[in-house]
Protein backbone atom coordinates (compact mmCIF):
# COMPACT_ATOMS: atom_id res chain seq x y z
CA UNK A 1 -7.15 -6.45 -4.45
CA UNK A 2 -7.08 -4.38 -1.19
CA UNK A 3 -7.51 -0.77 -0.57
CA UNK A 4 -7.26 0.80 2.79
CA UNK A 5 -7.99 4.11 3.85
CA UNK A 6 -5.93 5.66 6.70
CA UNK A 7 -6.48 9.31 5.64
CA UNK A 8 -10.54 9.59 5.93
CA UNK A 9 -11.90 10.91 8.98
CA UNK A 10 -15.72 11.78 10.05
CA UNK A 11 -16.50 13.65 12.70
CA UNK A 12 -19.56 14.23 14.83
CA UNK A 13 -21.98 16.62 14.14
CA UNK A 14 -21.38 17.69 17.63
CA UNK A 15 -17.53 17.58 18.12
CA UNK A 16 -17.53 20.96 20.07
CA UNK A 17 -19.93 19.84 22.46
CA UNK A 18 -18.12 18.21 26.31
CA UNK A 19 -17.22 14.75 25.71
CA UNK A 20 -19.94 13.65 28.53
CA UNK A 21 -22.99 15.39 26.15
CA UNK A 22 -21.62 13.82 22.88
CA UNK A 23 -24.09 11.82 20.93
CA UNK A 24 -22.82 8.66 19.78
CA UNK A 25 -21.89 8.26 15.81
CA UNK A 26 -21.63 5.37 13.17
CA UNK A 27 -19.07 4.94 11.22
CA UNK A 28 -19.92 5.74 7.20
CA UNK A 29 -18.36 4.35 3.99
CA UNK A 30 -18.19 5.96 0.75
CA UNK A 31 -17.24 4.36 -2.08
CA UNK A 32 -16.32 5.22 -5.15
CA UNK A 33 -15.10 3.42 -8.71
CA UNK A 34 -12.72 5.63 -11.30
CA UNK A 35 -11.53 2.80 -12.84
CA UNK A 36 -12.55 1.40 -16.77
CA UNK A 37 -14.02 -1.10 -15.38
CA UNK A 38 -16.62 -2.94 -12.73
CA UNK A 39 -15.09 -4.27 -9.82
CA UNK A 40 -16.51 -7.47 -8.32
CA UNK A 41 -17.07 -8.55 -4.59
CA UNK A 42 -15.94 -5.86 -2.34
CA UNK A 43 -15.38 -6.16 1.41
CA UNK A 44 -14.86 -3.16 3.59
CA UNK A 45 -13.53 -3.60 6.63
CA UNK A 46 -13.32 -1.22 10.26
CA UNK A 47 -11.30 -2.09 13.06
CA UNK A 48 -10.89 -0.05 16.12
CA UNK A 49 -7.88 0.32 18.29
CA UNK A 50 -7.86 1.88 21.77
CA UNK A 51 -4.37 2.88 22.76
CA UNK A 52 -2.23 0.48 24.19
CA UNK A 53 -4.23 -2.58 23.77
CA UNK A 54 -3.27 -5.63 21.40
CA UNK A 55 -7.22 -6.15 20.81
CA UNK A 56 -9.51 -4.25 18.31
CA UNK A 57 -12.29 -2.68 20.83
CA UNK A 58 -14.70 -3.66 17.13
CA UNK A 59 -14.52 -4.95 13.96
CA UNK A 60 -17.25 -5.36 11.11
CA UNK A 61 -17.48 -5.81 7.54
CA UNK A 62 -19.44 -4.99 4.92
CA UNK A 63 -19.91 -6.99 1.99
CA UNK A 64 -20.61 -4.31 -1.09
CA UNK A 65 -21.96 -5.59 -4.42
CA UNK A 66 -20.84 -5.02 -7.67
CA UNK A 67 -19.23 -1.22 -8.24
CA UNK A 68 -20.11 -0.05 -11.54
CA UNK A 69 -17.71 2.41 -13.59
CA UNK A 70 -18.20 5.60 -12.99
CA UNK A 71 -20.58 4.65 -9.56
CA UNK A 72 -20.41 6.57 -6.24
CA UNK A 73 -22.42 5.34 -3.28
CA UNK A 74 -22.01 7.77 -0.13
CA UNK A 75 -22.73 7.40 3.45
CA UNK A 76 -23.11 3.59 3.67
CA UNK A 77 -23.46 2.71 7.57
CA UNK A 78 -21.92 0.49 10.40
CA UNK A 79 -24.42 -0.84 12.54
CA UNK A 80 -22.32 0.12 15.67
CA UNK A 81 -21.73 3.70 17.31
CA UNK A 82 -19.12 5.39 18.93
């Protein structure tokens, strides 16, 4: 089974601040199971696209255990910033 996102955005703490005094961010992952039952081996995936080029700029992965029913885990991190 895959699920992907496209309609979750963060944004930094700081997104009114000039763009050459923003801190950098991570990106964050919540998950969350409303389904009967557990679901098994879960991979989340980021990739990041500048305009115009073919190439992701990043990509990473995180392997998530078991999700429980009923189970919300918030604010799970990517090691890189932005």
């Amino acid at each position: 089974m895959v699920w992907k996102s496209a309609d979750y955005y963060a944004m930094a703490a700081n997104c009114a601040t000039p763009f050459n005094q923003a801190e950098e961010m991570p990106f964050t992952l919540d998950i969350e199971n409303t389904g009967n039952v557990r679901v098994e081996n879960i991979k989340v995936a980021v990739k990041v696209n500048e305009v115009g080029v073919v190439e992701p700029v990043f990509t990473d992965t995180i392997n998530y255990r078991t999700v429980g029913v009923g189970v919300t885990d918030a604010d799970r991190i990517f090691e890189k910033k932005f």
